[in-house]
PDB file of N, CA and C in Angstrom:
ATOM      1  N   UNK A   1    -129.575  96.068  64.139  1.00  0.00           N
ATOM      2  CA  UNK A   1    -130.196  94.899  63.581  1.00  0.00           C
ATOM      3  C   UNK A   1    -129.189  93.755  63.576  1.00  0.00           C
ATOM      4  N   UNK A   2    -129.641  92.523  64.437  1.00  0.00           N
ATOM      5  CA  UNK A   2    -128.527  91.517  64.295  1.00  0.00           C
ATOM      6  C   UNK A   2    -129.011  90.587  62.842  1.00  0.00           C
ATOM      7  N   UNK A   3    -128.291  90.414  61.945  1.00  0.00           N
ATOM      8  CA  UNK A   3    -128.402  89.680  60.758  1.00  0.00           C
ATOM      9  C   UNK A   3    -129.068  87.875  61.276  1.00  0.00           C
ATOM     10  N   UNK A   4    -129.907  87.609  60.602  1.00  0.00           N
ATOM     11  CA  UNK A   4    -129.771  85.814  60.905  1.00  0.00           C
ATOM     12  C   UNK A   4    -130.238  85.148  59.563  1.00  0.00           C
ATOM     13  N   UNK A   5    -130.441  83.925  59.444  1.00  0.00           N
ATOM     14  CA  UNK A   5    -130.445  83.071  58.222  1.00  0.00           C
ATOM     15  C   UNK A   5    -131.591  83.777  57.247  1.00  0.00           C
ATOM     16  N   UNK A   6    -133.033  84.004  58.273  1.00  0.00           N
ATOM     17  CA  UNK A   6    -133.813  84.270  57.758  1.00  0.00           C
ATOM     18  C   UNK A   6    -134.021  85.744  57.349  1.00  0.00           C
ATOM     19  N   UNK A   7    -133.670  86.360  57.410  1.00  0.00           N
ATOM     20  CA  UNK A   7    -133.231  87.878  56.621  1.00  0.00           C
ATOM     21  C   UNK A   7    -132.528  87.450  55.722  1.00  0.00           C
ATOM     22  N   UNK A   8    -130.935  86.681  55.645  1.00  0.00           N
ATOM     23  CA  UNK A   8    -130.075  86.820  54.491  1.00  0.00           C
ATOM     24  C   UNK A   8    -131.054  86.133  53.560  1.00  0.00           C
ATOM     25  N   UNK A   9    -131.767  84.988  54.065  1.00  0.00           N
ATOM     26  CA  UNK A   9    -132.507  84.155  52.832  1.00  0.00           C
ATOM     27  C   UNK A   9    -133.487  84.965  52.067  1.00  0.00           C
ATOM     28  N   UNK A  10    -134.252  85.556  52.781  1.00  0.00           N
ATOM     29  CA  UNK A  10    -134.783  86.931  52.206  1.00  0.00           C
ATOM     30  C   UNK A  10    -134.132  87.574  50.863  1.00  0.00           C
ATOM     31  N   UNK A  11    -133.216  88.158  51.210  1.00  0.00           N
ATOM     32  CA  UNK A  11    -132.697  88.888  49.701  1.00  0.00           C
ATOM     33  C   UNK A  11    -132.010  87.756  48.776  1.00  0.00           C
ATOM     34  N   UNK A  12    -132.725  86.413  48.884  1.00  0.00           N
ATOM     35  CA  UNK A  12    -132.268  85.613  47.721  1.00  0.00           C
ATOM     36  C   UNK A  12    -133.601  85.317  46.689  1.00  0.00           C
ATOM     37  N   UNK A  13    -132.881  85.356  45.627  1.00  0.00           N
ATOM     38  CA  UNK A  13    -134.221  85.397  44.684  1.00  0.00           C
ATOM     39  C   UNK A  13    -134.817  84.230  44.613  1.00  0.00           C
ATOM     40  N   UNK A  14    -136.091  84.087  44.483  1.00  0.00           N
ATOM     41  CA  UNK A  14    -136.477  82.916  45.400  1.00  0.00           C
ATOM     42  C   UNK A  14    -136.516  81.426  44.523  1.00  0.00           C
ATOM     43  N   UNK A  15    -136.010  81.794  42.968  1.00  0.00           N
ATOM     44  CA  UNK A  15    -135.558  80.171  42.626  1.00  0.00           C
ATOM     45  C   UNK A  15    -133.823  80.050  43.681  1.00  0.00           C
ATOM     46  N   UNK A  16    -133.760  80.376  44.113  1.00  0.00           N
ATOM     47  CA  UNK A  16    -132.204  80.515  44.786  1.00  0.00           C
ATOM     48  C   UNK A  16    -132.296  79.995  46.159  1.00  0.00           C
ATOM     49  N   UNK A  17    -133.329  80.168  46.536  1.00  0.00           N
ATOM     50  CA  UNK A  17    -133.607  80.761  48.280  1.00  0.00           C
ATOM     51  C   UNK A  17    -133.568  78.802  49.071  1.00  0.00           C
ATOM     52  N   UNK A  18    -134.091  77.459  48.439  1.00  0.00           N
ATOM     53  CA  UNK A  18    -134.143  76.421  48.471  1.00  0.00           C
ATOM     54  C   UNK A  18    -132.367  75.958  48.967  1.00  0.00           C
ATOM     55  N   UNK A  19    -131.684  76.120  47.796  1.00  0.00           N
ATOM     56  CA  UNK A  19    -130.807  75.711  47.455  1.00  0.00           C
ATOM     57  C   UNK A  19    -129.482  76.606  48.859  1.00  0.00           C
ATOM     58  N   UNK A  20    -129.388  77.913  48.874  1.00  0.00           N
ATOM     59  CA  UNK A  20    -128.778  78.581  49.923  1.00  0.00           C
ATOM     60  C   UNK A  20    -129.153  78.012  50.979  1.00  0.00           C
ATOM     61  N   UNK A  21    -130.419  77.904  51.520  1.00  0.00           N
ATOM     62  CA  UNK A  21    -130.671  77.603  52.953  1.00  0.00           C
ATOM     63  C   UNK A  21    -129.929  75.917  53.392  1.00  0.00           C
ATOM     64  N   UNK A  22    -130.407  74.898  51.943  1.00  0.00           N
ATOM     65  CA  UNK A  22    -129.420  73.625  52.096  1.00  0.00           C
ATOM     66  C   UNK A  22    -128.086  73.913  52.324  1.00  0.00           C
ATOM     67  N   UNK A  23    -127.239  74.892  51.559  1.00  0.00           N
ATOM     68  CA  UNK A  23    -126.173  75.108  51.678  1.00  0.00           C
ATOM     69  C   UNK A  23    -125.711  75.556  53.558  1.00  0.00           C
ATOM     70  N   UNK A  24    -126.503  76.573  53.726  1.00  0.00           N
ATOM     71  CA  UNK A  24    -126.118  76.984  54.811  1.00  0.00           C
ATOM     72  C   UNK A  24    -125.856  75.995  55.962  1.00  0.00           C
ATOM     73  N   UNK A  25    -127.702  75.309  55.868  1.00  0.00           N
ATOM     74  CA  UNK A  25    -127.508  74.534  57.019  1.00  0.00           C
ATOM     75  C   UNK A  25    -126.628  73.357  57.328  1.00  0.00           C
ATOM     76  N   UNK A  26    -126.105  73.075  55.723  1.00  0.00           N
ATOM     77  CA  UNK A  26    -125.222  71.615  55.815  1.00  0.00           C
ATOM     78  C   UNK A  26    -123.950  71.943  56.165  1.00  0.00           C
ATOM     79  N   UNK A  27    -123.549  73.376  55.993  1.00  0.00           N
ATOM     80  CA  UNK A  27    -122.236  73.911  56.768  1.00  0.00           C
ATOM     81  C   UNK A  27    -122.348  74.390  58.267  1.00  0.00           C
ATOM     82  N   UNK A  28    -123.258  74.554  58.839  1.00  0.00           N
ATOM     83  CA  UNK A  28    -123.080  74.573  60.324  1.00  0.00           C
ATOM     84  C   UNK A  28    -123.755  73.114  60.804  1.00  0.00           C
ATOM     85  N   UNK A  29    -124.343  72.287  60.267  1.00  0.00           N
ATOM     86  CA  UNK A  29    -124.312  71.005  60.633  1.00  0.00           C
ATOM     87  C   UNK A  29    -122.925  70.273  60.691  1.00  0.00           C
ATOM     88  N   UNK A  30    -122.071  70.276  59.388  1.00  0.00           N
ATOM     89  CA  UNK A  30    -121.050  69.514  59.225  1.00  0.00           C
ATOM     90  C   UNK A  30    -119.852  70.497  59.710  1.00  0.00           C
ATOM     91  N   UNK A  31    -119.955  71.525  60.471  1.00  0.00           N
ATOM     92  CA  UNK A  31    -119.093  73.282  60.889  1.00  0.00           C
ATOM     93  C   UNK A  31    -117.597  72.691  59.680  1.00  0.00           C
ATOM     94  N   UNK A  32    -117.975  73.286  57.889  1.00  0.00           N
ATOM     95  CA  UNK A  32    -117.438  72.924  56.859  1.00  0.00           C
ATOM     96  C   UNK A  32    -118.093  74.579  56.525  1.00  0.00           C
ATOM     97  N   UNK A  33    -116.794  74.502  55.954  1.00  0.00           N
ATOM     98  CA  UNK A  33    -116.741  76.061  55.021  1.00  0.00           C
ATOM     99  C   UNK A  33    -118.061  75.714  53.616  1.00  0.00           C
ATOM    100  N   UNK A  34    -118.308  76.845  52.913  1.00  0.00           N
ATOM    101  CA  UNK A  34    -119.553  76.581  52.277  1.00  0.00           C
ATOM    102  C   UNK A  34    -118.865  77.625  50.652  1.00  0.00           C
ATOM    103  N   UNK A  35    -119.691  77.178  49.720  1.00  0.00           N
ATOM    104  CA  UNK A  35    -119.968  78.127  48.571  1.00  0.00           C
ATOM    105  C   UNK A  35    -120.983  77.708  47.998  1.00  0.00           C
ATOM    106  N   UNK A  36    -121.452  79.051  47.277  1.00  0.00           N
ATOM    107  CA  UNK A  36    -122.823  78.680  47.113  1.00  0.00           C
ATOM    108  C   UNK A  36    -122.738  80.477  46.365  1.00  0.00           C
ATOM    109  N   UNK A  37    -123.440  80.283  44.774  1.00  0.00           N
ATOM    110  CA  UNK A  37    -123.527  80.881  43.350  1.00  0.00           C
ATOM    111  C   UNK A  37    -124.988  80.776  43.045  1.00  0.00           C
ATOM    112  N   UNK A  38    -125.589  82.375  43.648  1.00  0.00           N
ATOM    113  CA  UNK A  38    -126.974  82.502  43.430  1.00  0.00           C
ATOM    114  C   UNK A  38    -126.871  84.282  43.249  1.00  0.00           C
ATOM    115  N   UNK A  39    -128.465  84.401  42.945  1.00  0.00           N
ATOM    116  CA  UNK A  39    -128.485  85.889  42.806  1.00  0.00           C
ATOM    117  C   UNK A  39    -129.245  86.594  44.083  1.00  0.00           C
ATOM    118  N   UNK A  40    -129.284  87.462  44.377  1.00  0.00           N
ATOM    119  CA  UNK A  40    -130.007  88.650  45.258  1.00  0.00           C
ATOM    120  C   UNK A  40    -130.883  89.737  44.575  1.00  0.00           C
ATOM    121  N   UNK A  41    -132.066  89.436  45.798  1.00  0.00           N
ATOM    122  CA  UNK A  41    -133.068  90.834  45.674  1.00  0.00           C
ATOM    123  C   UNK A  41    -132.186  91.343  46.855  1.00  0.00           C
ATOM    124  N   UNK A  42    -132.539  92.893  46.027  1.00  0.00           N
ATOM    125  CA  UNK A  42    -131.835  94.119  46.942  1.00  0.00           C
ATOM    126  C   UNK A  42    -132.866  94.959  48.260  1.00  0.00           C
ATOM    127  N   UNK A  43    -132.740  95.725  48.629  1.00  0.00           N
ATOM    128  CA  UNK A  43    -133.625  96.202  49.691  1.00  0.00           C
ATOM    129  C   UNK A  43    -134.595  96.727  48.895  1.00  0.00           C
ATOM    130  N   UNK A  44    -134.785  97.327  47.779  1.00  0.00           N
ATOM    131  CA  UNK A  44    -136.037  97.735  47.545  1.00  0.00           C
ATOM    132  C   UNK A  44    -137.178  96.567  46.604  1.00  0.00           C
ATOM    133  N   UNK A  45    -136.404  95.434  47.297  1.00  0.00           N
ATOM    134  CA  UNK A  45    -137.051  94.206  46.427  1.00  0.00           C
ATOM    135  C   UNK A  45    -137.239  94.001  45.043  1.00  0.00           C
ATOM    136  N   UNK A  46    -136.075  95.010  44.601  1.00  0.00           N
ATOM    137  CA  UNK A  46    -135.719  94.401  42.915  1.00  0.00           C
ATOM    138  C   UNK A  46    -134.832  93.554  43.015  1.00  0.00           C
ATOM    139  N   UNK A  47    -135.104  93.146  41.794  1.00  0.00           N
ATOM    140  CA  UNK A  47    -134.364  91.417  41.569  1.00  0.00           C
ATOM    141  C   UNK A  47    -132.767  92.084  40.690  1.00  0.00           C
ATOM    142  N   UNK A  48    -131.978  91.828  41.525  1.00  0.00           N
ATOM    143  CA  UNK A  48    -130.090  91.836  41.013  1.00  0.00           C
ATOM    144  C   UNK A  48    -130.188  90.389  40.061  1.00  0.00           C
ATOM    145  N   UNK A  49    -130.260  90.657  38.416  1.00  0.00           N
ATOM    146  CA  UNK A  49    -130.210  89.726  37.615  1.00  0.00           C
ATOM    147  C   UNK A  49    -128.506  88.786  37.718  1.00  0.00           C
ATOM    148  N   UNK A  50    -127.675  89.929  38.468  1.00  0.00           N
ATOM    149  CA  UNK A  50    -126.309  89.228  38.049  1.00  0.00           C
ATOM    150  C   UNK A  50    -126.438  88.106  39.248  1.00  0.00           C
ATOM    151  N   UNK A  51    -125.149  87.040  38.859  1.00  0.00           N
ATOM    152  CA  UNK A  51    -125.151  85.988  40.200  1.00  0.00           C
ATOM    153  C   UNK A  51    -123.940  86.327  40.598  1.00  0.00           C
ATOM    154  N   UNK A  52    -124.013  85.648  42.466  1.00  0.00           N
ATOM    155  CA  UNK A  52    -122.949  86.274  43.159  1.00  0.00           C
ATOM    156  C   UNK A  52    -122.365  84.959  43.550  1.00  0.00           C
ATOM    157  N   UNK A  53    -120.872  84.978  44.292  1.00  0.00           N
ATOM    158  CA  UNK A  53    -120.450  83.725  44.276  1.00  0.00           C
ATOM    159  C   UNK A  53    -120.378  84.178  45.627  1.00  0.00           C
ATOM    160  N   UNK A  54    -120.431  83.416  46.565  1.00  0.00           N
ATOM    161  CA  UNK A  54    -120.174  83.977  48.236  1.00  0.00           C
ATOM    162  C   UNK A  54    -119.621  82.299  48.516  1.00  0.00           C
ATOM    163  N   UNK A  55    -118.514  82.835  49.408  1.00  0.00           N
ATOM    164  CA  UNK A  55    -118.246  81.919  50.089  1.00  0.00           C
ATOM    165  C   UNK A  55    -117.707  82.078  51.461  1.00  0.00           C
ATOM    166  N   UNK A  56    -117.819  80.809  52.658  1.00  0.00           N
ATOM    167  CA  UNK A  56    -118.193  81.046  53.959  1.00  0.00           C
ATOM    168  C   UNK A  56    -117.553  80.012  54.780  1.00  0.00           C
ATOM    169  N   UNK A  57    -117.996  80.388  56.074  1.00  0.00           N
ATOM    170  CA  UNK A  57    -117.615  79.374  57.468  1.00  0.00           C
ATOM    171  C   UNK A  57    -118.472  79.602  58.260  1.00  0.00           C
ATOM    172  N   UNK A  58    -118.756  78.097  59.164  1.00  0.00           N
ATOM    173  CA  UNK A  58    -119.959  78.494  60.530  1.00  0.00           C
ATOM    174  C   UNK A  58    -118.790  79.230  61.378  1.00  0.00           C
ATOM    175  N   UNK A  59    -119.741  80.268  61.766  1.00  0.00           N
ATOM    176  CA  UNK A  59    -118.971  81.389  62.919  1.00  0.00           C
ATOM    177  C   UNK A  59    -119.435  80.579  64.298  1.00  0.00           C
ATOM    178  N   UNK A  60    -119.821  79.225  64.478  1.00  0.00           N
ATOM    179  CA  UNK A  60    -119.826  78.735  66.204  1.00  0.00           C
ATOM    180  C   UNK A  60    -118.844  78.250  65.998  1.00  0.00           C
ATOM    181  N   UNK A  61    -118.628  78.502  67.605  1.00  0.00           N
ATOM    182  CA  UNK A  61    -117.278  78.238  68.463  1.00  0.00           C
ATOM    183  C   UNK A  61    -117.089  77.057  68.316  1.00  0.00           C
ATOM    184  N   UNK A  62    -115.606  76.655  68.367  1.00  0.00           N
ATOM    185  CA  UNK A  62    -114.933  75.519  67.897  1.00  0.00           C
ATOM    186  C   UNK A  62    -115.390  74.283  69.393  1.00  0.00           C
ATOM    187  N   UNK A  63    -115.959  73.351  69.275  1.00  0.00           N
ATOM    188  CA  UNK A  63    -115.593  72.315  70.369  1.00  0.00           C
ATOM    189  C   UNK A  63    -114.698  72.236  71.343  1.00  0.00           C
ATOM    190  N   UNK A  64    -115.106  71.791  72.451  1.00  0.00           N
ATOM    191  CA  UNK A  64    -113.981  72.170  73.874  1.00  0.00           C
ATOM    192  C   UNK A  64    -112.604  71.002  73.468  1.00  0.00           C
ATOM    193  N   UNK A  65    -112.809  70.350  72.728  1.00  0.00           N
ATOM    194  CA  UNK A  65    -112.077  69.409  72.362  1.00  0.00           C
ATOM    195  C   UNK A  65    -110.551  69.578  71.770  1.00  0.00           C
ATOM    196  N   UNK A  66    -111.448  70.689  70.528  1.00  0.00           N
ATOM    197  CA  UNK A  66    -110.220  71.242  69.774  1.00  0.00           C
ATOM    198  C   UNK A  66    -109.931  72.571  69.759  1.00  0.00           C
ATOM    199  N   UNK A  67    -110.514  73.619  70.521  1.00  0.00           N
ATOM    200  CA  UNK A  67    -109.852  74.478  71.445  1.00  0.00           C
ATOM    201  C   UNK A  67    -108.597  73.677  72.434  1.00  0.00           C
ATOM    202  N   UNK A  68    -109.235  72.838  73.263  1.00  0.00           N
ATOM    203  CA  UNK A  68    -107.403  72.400  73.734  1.00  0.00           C
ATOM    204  C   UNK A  68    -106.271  71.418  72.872  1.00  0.00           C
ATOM    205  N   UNK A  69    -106.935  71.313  71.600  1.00  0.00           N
ATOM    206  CA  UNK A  69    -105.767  70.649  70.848  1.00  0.00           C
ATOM    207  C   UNK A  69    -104.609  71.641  70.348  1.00  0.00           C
ATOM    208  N   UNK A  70    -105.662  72.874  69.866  1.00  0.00           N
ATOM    209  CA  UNK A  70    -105.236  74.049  69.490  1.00  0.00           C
ATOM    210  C   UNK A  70    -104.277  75.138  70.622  1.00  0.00           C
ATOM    211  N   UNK A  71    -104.366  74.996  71.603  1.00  0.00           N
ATOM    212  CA  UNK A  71    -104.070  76.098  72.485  1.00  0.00           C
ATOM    213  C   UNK A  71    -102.655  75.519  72.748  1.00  0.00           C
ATOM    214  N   UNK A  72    -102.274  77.085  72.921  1.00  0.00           N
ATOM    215  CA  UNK A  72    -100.259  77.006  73.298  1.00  0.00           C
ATOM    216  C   UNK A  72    -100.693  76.530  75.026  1.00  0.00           C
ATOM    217  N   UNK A  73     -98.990  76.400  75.077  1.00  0.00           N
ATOM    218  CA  UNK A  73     -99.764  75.852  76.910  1.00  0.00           C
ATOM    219  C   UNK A  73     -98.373  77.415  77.456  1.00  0.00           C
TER     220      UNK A  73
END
């Protein structure tokens, strides 16, 4: 199973689920690390009352730009 937005948004409880997806998308829009303090439904679709703090980075590839700013020669 490859993971994508719409599965992880899934196990967010759904006053949560608004607010994560803004989060997400404004970090691979702006490719800016992210945090973001919500709770999770678990696989058997009970609600995890505790909140989780997760924090992140867009995993796309860096621009051809700054790949060669970055690279040894």
């Amino acid at each position: 199973m490859e993971p994508t937005t719409e599965m992880v948004l899934s196990h967010k409880h759904p006053d949560d689920r608004d607010t994560v997806a803004a989060t997400l998308a404004s970090s691979v829009q702006h490719d800016e690390p992210f945090c973001s303090r919500h709770r999770i439904i678990d696989t058997t679709a009970r609600c995890v009352r505790s909140w989780w703090s997760v924090t992140g980075c867009s995993m796309a590839p860096a621009p051809r730009s700054a790949r060669s700013a970055t690279s040894s020669i």
